[in-house]
PDB file of N, CA and C in Angstrom:
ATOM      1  N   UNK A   1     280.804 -51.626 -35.148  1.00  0.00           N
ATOM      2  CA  UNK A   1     281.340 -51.482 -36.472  1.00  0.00           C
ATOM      3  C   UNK A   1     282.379 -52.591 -36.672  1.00  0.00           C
ATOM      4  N   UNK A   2     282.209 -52.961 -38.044  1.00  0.00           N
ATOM      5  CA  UNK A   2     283.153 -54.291 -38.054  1.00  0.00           C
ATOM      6  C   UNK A   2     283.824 -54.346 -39.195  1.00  0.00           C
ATOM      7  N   UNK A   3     285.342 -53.799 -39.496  1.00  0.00           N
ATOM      8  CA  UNK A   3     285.841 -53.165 -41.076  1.00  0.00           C
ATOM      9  C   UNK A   3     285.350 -52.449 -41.667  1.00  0.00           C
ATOM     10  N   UNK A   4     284.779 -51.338 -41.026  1.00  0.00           N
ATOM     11  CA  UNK A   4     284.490 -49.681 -41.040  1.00  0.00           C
ATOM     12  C   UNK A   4     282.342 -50.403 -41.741  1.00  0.00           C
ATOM     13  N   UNK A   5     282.112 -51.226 -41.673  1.00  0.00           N
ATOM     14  CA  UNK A   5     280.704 -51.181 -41.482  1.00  0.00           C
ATOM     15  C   UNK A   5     279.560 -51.416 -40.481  1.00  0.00           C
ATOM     16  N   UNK A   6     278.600 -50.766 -40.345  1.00  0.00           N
ATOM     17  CA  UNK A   6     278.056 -51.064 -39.496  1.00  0.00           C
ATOM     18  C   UNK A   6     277.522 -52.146 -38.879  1.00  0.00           C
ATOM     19  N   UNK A   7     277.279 -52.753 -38.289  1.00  0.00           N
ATOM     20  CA  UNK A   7     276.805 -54.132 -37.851  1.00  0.00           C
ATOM     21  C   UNK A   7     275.540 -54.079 -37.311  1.00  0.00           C
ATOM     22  N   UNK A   8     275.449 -52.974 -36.417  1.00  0.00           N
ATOM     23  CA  UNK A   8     274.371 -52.894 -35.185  1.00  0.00           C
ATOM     24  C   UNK A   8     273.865 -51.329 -34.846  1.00  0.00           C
ATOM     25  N   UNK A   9     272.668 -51.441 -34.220  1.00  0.00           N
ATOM     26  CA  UNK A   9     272.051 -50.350 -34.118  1.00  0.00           C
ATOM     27  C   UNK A   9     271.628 -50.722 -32.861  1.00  0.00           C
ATOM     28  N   UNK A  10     271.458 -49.247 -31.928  1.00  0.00           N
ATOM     29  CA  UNK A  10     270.436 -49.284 -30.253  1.00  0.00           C
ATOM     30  C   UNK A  10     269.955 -47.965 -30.457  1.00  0.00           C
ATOM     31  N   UNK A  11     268.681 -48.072 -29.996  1.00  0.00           N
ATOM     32  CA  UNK A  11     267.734 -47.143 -29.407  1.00  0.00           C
ATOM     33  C   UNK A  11     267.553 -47.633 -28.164  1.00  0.00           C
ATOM     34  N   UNK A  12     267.677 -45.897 -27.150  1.00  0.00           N
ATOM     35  CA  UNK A  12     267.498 -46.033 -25.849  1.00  0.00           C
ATOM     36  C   UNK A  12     266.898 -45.140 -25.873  1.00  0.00           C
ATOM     37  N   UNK A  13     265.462 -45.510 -24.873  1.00  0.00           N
ATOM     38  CA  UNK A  13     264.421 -44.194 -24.583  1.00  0.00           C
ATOM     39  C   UNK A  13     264.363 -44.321 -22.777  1.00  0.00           C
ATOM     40  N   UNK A  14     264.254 -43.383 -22.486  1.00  0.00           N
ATOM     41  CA  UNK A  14     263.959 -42.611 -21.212  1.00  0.00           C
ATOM     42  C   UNK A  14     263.001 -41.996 -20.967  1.00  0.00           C
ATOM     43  N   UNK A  15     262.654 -42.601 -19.151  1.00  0.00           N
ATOM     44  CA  UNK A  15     261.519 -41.878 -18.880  1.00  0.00           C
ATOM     45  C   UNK A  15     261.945 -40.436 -18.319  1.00  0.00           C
ATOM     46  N   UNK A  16     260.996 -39.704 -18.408  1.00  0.00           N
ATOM     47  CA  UNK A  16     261.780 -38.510 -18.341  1.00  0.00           C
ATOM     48  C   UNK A  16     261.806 -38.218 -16.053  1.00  0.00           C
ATOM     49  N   UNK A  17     262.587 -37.971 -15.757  1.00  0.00           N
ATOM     50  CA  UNK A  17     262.460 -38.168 -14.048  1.00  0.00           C
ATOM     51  C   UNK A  17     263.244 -36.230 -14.042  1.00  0.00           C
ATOM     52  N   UNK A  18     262.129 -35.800 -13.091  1.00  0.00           N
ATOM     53  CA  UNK A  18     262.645 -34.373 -12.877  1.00  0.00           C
ATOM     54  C   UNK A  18     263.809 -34.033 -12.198  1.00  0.00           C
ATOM     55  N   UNK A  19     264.636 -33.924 -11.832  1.00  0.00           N
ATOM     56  CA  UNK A  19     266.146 -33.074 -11.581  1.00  0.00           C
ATOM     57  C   UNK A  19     267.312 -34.413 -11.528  1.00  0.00           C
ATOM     58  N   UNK A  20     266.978 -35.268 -12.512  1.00  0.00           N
ATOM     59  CA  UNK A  20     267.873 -36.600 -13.061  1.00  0.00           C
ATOM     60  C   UNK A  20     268.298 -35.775 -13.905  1.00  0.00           C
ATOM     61  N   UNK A  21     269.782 -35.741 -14.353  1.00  0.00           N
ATOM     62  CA  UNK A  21     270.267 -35.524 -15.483  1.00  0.00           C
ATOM     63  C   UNK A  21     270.481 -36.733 -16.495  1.00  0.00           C
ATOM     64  N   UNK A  22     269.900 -36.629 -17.699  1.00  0.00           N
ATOM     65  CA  UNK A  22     269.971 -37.710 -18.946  1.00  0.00           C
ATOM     66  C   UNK A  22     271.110 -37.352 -20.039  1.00  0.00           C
ATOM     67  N   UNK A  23     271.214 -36.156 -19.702  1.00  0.00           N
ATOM     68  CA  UNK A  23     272.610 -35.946 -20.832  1.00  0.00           C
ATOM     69  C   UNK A  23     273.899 -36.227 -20.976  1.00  0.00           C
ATOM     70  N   UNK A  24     274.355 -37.373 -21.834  1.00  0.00           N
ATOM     71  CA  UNK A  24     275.764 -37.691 -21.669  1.00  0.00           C
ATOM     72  C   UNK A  24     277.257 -36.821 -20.741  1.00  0.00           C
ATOM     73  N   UNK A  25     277.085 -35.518 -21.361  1.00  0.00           N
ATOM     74  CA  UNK A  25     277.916 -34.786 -20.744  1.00  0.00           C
ATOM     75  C   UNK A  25     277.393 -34.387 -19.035  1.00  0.00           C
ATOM     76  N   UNK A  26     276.379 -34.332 -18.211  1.00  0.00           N
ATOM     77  CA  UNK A  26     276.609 -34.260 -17.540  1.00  0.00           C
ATOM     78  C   UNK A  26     276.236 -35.620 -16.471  1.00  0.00           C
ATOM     79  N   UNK A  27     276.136 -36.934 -17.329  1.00  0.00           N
ATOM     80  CA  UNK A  27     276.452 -38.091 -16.534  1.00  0.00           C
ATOM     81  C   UNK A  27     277.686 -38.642 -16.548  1.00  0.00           C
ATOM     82  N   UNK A  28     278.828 -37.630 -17.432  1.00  0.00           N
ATOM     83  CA  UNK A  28     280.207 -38.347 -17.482  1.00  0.00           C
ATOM     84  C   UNK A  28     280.179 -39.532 -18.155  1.00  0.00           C
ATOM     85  N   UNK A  29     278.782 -39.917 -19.358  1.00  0.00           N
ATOM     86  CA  UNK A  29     279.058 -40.859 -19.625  1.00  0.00           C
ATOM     87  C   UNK A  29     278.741 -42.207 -18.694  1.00  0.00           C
ATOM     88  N   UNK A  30     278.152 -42.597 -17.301  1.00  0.00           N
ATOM     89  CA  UNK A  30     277.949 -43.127 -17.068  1.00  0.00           C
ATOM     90  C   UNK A  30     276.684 -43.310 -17.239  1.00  0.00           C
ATOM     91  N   UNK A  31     276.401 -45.043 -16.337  1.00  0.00           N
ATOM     92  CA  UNK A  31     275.002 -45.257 -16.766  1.00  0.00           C
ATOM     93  C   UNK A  31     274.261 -44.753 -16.217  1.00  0.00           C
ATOM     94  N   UNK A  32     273.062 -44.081 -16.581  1.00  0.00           N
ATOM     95  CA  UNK A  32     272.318 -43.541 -16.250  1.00  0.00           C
ATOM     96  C   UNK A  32     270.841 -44.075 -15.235  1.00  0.00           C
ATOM     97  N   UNK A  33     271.242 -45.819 -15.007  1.00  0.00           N
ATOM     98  CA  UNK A  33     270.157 -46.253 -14.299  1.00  0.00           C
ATOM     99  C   UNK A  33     270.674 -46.404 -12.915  1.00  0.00           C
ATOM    100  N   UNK A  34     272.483 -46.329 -13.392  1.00  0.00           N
ATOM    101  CA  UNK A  34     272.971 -46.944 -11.887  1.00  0.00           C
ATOM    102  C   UNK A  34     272.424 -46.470 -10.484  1.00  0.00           C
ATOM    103  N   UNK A  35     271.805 -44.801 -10.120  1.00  0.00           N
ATOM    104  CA  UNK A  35     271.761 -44.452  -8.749  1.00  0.00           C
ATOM    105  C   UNK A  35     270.565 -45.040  -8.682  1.00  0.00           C
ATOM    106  N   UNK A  36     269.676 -45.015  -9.552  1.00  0.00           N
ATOM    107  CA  UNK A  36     267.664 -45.168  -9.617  1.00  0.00           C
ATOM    108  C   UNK A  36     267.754 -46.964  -9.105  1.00  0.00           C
ATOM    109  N   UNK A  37     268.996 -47.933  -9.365  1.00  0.00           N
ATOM    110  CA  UNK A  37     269.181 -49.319  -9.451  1.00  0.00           C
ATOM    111  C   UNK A  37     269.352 -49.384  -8.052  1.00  0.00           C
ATOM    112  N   UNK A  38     270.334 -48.470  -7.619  1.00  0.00           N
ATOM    113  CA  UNK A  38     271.106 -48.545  -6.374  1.00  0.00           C
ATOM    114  C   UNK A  38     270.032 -48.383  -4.942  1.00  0.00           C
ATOM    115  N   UNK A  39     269.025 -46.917  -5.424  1.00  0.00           N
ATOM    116  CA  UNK A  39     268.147 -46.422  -4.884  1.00  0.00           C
ATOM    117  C   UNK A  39     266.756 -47.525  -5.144  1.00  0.00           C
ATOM    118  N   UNK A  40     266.097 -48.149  -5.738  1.00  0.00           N
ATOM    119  CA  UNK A  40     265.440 -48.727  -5.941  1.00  0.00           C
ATOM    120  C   UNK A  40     265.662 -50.309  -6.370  1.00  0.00           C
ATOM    121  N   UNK A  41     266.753 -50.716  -5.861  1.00  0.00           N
ATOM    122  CA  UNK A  41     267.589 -52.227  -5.997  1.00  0.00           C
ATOM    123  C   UNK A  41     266.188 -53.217  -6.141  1.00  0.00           C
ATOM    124  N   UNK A  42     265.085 -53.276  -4.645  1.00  0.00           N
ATOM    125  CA  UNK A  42     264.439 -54.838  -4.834  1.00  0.00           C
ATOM    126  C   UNK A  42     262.914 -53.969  -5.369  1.00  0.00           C
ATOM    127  N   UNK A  43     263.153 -52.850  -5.967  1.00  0.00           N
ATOM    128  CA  UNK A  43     261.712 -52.667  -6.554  1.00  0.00           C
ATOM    129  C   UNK A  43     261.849 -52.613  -8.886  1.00  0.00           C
ATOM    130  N   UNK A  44     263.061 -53.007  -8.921  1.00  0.00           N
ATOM    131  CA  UNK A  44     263.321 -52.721 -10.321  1.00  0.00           C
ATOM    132  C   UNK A  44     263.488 -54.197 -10.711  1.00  0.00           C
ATOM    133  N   UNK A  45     262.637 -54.314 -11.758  1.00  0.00           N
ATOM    134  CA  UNK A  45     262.433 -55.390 -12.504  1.00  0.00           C
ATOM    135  C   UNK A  45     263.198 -54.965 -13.873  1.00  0.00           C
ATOM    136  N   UNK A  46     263.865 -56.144 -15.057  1.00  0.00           N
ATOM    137  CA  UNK A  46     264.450 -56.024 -16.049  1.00  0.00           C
ATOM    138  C   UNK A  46     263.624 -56.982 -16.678  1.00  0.00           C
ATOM    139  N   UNK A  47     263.393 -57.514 -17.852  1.00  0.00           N
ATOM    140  CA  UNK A  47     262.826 -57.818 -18.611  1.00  0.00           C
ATOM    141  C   UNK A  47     263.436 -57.828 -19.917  1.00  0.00           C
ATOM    142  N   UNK A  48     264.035 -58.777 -20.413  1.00  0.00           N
ATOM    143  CA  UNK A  48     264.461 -59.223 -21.999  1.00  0.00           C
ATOM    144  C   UNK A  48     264.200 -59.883 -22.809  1.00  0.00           C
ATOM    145  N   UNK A  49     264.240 -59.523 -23.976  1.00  0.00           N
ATOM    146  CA  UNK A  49     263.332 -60.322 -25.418  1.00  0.00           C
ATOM    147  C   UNK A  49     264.375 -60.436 -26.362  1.00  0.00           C
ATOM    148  N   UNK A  50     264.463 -61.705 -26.873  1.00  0.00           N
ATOM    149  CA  UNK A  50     265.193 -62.264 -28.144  1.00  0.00           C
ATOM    150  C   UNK A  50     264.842 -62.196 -29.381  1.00  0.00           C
ATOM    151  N   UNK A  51     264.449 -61.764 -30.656  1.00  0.00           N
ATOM    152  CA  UNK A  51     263.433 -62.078 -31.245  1.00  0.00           C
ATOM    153  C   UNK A  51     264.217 -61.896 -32.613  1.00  0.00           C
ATOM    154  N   UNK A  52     263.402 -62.859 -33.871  1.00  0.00           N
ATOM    155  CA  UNK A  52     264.124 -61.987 -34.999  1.00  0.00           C
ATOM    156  C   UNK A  52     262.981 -61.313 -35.583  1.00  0.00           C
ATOM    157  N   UNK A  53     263.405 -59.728 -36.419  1.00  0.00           N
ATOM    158  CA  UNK A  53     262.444 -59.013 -37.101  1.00  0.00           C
ATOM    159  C   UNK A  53     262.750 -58.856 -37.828  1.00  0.00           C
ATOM    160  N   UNK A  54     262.276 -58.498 -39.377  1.00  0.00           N
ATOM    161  CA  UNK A  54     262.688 -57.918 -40.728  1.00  0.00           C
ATOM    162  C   UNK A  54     262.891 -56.274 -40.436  1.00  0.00           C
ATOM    163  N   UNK A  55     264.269 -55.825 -41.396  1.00  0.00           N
ATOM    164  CA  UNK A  55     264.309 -54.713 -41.270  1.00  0.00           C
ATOM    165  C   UNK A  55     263.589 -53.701 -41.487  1.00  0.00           C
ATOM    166  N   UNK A  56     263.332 -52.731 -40.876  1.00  0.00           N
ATOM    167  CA  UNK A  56     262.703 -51.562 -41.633  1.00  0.00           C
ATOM    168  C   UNK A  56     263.580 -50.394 -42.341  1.00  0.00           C
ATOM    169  N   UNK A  57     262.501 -49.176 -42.810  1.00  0.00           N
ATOM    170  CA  UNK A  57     263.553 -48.632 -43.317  1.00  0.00           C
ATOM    171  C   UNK A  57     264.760 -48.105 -42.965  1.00  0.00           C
ATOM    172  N   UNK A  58     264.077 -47.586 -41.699  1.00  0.00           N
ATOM    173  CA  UNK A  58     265.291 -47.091 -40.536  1.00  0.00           C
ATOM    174  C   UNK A  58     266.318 -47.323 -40.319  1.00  0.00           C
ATOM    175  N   UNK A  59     266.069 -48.613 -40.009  1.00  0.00           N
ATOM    176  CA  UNK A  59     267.384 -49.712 -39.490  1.00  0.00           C
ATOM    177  C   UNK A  59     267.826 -50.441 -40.997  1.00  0.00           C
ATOM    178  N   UNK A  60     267.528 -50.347 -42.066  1.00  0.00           N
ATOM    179  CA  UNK A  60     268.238 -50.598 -43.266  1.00  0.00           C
ATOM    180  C   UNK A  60     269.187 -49.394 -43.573  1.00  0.00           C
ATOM    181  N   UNK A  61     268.361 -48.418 -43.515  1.00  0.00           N
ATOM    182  CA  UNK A  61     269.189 -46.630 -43.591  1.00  0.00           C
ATOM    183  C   UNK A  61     270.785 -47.078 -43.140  1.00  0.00           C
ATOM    184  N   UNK A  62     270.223 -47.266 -41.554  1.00  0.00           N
ATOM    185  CA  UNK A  62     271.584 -47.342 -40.555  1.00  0.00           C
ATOM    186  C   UNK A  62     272.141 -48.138 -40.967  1.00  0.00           C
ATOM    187  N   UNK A  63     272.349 -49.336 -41.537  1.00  0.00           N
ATOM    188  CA  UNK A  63     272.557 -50.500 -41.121  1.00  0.00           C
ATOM    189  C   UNK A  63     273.112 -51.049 -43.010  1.00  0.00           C
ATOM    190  N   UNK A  64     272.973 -50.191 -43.522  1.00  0.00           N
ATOM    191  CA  UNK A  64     272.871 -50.388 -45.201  1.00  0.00           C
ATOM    192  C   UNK A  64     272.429 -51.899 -45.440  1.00  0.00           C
ATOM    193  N   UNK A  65     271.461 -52.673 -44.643  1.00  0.00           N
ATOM    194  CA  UNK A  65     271.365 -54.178 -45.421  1.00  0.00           C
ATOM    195  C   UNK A  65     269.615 -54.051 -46.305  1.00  0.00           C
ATOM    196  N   UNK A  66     269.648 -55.044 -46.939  1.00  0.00           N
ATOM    197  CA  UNK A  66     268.366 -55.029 -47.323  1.00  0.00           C
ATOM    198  C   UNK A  66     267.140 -54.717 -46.548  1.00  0.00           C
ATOM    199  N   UNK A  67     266.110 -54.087 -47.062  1.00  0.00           N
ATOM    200  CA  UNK A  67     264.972 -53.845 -45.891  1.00  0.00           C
ATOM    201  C   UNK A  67     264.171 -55.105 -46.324  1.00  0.00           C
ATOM    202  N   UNK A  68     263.978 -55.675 -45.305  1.00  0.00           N
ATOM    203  CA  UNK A  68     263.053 -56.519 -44.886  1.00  0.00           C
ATOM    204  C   UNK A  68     263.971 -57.894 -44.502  1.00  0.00           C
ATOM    205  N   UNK A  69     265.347 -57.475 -44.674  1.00  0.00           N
ATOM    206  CA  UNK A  69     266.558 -58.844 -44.226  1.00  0.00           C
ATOM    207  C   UNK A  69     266.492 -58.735 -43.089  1.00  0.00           C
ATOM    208  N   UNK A  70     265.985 -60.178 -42.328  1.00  0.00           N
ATOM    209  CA  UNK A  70     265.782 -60.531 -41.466  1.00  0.00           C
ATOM    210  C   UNK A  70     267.561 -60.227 -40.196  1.00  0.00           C
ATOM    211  N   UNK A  71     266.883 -59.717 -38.995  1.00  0.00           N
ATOM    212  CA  UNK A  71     267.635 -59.326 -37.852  1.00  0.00           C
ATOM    213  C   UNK A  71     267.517 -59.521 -36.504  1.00  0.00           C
ATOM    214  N   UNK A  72     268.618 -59.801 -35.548  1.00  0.00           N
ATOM    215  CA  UNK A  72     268.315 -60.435 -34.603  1.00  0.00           C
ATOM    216  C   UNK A  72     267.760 -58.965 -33.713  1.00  0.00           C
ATOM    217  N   UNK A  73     267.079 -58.758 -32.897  1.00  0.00           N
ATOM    218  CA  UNK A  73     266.522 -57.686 -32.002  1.00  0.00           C
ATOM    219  C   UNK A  73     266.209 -58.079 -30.523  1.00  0.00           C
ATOM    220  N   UNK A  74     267.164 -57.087 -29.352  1.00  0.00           N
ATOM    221  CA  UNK A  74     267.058 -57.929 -28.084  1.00  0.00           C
ATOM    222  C   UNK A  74     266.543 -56.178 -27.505  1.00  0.00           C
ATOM    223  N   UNK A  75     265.378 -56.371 -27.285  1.00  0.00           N
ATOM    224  CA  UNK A  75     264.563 -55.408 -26.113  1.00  0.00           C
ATOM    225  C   UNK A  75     264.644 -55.585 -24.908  1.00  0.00           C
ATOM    226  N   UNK A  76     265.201 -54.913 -24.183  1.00  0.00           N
ATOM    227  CA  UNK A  76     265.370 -54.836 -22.550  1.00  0.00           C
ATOM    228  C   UNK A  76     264.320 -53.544 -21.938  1.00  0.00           C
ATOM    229  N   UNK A  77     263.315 -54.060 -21.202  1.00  0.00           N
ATOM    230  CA  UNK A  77     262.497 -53.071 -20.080  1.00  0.00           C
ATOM    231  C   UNK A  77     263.014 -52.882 -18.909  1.00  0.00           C
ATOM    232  N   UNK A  78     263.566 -51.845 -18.115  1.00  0.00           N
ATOM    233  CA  UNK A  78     263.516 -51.794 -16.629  1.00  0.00           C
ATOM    234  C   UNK A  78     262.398 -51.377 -15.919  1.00  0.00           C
ATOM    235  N   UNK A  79     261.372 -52.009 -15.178  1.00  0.00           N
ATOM    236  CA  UNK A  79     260.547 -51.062 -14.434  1.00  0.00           C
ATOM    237  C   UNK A  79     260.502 -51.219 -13.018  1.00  0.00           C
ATOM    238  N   UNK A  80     259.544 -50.617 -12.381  1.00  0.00           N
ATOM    239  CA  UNK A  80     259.837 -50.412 -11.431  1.00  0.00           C
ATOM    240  C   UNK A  80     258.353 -51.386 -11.248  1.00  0.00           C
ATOM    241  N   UNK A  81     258.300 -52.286 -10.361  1.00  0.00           N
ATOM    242  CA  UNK A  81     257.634 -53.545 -10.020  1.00  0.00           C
ATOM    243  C   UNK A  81     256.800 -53.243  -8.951  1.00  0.00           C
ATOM    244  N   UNK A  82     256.696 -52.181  -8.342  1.00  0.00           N
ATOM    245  CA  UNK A  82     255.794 -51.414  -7.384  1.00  0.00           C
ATOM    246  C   UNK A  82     254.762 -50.467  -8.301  1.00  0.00           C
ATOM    247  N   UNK A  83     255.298 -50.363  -9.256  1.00  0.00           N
ATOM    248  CA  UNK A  83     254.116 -48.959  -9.794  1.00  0.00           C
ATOM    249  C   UNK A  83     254.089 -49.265 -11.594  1.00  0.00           C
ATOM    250  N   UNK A  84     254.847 -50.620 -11.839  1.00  0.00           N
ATOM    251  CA  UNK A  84     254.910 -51.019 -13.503  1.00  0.00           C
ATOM    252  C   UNK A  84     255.286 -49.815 -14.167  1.00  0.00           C
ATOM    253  N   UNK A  85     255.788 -48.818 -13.523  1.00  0.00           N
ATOM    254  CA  UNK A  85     256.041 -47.961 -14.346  1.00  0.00           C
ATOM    255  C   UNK A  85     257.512 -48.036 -15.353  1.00  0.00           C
ATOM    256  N   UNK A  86     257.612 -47.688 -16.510  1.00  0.00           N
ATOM    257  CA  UNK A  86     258.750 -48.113 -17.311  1.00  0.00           C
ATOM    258  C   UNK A  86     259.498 -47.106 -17.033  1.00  0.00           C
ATOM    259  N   UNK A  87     261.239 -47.184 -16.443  1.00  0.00           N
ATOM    260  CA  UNK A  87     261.748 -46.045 -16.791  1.00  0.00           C
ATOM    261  C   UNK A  87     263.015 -46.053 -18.065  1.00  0.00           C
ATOM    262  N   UNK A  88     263.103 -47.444 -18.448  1.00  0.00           N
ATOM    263  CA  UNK A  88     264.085 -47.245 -19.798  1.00  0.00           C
ATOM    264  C   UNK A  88     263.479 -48.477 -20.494  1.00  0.00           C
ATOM    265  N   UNK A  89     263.645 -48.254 -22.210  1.00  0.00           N
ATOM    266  CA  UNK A  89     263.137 -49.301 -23.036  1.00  0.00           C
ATOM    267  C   UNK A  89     264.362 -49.216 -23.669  1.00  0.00           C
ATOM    268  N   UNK A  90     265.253 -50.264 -24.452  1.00  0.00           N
ATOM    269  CA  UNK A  90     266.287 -50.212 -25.226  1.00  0.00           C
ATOM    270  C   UNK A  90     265.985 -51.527 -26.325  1.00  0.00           C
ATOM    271  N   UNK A  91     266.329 -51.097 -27.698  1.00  0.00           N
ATOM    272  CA  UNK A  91     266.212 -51.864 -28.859  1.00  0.00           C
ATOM    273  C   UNK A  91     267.026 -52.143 -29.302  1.00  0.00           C
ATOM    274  N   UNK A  92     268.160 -53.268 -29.524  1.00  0.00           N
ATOM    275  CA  UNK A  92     269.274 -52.899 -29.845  1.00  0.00           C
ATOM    276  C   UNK A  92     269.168 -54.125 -31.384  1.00  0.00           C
ATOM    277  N   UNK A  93     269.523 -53.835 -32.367  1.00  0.00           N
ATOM    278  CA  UNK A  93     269.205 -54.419 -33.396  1.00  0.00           C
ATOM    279  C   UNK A  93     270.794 -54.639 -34.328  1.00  0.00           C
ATOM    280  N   UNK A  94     271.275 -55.962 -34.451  1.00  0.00           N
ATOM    281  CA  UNK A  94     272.279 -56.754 -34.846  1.00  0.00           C
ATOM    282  C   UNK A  94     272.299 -57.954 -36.400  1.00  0.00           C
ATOM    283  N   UNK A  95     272.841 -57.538 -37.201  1.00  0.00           N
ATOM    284  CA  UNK A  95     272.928 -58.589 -38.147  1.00  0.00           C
ATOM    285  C   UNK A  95     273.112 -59.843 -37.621  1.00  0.00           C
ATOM    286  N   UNK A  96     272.482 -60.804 -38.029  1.00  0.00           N
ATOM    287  CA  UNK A  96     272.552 -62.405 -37.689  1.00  0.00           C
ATOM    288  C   UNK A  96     274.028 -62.943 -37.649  1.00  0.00           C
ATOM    289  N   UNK A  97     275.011 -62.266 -38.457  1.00  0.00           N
ATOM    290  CA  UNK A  97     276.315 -62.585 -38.470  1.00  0.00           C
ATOM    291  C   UNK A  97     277.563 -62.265 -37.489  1.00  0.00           C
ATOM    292  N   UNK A  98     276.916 -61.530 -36.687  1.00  0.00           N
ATOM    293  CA  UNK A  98     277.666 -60.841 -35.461  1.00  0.00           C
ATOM    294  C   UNK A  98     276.722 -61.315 -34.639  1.00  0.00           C
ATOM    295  N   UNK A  99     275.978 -61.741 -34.642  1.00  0.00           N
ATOM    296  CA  UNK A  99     275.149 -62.127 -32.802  1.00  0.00           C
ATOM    297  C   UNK A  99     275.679 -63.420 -32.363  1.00  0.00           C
ATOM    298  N   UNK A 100     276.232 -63.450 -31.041  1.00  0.00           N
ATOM    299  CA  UNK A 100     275.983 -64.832 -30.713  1.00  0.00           C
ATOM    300  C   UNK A 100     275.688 -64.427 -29.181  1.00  0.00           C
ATOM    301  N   UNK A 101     275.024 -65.655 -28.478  1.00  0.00           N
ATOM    302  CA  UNK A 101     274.487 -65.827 -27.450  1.00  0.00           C
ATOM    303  C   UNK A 101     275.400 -66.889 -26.725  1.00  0.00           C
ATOM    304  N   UNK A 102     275.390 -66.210 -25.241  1.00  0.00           N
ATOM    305  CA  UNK A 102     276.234 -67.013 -23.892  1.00  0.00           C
ATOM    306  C   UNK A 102     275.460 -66.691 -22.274  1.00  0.00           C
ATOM    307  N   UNK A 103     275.155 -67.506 -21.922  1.00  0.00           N
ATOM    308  CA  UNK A 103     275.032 -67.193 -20.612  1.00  0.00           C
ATOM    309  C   UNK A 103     276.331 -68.347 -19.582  1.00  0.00           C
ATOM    310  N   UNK A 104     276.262 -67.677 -18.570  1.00  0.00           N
ATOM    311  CA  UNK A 104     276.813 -67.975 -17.130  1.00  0.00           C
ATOM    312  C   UNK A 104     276.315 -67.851 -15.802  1.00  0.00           C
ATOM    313  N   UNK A 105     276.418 -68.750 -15.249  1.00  0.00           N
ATOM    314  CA  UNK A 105     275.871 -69.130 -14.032  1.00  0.00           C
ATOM    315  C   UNK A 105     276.685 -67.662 -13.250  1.00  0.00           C
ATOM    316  N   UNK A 106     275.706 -67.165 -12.388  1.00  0.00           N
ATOM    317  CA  UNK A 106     276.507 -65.842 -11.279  1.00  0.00           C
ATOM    318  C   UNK A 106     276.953 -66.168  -9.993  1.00  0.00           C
ATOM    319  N   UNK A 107     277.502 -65.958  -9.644  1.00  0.00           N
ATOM    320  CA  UNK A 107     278.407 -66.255  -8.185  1.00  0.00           C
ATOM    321  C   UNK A 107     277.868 -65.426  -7.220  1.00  0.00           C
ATOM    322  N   UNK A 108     277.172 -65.353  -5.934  1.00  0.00           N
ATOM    323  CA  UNK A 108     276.790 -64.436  -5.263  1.00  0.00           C
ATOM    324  C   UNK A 108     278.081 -63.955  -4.248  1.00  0.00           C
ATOM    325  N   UNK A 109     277.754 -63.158  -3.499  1.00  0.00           N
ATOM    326  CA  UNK A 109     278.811 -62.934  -2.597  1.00  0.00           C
ATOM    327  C   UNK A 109     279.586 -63.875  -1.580  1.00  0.00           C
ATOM    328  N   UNK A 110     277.894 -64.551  -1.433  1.00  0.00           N
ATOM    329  CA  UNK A 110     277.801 -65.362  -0.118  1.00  0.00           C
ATOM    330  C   UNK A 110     278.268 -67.226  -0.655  1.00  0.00           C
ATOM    331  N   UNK A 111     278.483 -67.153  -2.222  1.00  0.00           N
ATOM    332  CA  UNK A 111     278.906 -67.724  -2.297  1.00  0.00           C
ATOM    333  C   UNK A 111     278.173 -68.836  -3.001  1.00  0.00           C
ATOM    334  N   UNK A 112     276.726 -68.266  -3.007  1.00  0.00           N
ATOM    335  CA  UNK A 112     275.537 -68.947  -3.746  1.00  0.00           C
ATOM    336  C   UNK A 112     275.209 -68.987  -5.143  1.00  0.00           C
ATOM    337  N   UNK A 113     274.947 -69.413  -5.612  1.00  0.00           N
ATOM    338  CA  UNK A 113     274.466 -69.163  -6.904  1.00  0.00           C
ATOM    339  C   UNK A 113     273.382 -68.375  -7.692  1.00  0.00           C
ATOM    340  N   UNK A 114     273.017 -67.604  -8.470  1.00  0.00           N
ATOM    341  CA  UNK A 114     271.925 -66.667  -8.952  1.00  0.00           C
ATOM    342  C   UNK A 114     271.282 -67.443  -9.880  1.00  0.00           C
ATOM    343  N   UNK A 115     270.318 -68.314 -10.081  1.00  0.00           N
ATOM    344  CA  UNK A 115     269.409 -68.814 -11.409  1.00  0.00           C
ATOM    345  C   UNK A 115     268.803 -67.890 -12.458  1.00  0.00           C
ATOM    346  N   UNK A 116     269.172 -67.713 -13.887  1.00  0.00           N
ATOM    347  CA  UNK A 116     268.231 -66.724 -14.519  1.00  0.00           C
ATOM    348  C   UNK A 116     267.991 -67.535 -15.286  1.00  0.00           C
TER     349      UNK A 116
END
């Protein structure tokens, strides 16, 4: 929100995993991929998309801009790279006037560098 209007919208979907709790209140609010990341570190793949889309109604609803005014939209997949199975999809959808883009080189422990 940016001077009490909205700017941006996310949809997060979940796969549903049996005795995982998904509900804010009993993850404290944390993230919900961290133990499945921790537990499954070199089998989880991420996957991100840049893209621009015209609004729909949805995201005009939310978002009060014109429908069909063009928006920046960054989709993130996590799956699991042993079985392609998806366990989170997230849409997160931003007016062109609030997006900007940065990357940085990562520092490993060892002191190496991470390429993405």
């Amino acid at each position: 929100m940016s001077g009490g209007k909205n700017i941006a919208a996310e949809y997060i979907y979940f796969v549903y995993l049996p005795n995982r709790p998904v509900v804010e209140s009993q993850l404290k609010f944390a993230n919900h991929l961290e133990g499945i990341e921790q537990q499954l570190a070199f089998s989880l793949k991420k996957e991100l998309s840049i893209s621009c889309v015209e609004a729909g109604a949805e995201i005009h609803a939310r978002l009060g801009c014109g429908e069909g005014q063009t928006l920046f939209c960054l989709e993130e997949r996590v799956i699991n790279s042993d079985s392609t199975g998806v366990y989170s999809f997230t849409e997160f959808y931003v007016l062109p006037r609030y997006f900007a883009l940065g990357a940085n080189t990562v520092k490993e422990e060892n002191g190496a560098r991470k390429i993405f």
